[in-house]
Protein backbone atom coordinates (compact mmCIF):
# COMPACT_ATOMS: atom_id res chain seq x y z
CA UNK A 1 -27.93 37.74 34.86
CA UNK A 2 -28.16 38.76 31.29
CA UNK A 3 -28.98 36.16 28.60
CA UNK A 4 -26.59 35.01 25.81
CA UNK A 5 -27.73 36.23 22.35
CA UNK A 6 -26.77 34.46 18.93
CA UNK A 7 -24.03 36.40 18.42
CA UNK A 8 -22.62 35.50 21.98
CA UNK A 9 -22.97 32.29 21.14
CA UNK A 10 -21.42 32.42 17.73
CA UNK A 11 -18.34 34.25 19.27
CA UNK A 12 -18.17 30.85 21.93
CA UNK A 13 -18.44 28.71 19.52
CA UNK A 14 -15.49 30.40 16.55
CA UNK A 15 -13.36 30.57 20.13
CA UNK A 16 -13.93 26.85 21.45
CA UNK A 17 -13.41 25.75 17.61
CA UNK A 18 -9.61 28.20 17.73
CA UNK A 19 -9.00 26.46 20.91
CA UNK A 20 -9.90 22.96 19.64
CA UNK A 21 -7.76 23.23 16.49
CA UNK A 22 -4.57 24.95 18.32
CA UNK A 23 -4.57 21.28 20.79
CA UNK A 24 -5.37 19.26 17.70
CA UNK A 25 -2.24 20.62 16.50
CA UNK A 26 -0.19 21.26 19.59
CA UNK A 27 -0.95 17.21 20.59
CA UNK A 28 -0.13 16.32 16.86
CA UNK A 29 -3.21 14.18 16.92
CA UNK A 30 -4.90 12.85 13.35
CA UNK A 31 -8.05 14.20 12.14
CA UNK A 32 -10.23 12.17 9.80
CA UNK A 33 -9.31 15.14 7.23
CA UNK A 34 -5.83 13.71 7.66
CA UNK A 35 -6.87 10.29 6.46
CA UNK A 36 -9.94 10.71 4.15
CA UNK A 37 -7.65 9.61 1.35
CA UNK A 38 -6.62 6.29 3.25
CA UNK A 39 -8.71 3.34 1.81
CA UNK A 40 -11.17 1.38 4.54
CA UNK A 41 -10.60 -1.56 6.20
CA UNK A 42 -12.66 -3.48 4.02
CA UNK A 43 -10.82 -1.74 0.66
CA UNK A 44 -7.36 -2.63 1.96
CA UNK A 45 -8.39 -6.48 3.05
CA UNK A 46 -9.78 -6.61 -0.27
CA UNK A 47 -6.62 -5.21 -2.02
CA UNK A 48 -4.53 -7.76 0.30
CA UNK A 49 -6.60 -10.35 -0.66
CA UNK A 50 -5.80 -9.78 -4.44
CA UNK A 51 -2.13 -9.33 -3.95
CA UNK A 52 -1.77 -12.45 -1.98
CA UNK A 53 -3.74 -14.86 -4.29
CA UNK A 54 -1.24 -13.42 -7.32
CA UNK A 55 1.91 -14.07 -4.94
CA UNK A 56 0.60 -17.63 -4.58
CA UNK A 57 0.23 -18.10 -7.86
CA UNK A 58 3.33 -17.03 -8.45
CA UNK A 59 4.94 -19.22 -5.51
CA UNK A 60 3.31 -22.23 -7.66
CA UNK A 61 4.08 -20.84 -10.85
CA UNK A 62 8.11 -20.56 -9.98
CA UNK A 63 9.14 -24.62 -9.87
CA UNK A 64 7.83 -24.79 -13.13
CA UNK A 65 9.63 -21.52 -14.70
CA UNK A 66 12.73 -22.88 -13.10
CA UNK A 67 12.39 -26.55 -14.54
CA UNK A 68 11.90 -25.28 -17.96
CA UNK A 69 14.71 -22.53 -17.84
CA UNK A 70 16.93 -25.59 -16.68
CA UNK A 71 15.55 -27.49 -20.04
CA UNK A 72 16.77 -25.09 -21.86
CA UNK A 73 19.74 -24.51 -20.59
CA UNK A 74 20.61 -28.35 -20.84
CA UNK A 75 19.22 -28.10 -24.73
CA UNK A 76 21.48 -24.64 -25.39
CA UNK A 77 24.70 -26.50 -23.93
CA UNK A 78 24.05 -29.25 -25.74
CA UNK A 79 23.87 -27.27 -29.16
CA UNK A 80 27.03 -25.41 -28.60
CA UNK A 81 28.66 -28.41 -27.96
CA UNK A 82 27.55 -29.92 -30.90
CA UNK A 83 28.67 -26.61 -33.49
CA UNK A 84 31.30 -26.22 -30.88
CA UNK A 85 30.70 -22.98 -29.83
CA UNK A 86 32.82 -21.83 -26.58
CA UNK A 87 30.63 -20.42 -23.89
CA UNK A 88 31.31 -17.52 -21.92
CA UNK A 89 30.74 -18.32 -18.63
């Protein structure tokens, strides 16, 4: 039996790599090339973490918005009643 030389082996290896890449493909299946630009698990918990503490603070944030806006609106009404302005709506 004759012994494989490099190049054999180089030729084996270029065709198992062709066949490799043509069922990669032909299964559709993801490659870590296809997600390198995908953050890690830690990155995204971190990013959800920062996104979820500013929607909080917003949640908390919103009764007081809305009291004020109603303060005003009570003080506006009361000024156009009072140079008797006619409101629009």
């Amino acid at each position: 039996m004759a012994k494989l030389d490099d190049d054999d082996l180089k030729s084996i290896k270029d065709l198992m790599e062709i066949t490799f890449d043509e069922k990669i493909e032909e299964k559709e299946l993801v490659t870590k090339d296809d997600i390198k630009h995908l953050p890690t698990k830690d990155e995204f918990y971190q990013k959800m973490d920062e996104v979820v503490g500013e929607l909080k603070a917003v949640r908390e944030e919103l009764p007081i918005i809305s009291h004020q806006l109603s303060n005003h609106d009570d003080r506006i009404e009361k000024i156009e009643e009072k140079l008797q302005i006619i409101s629009s709506n």
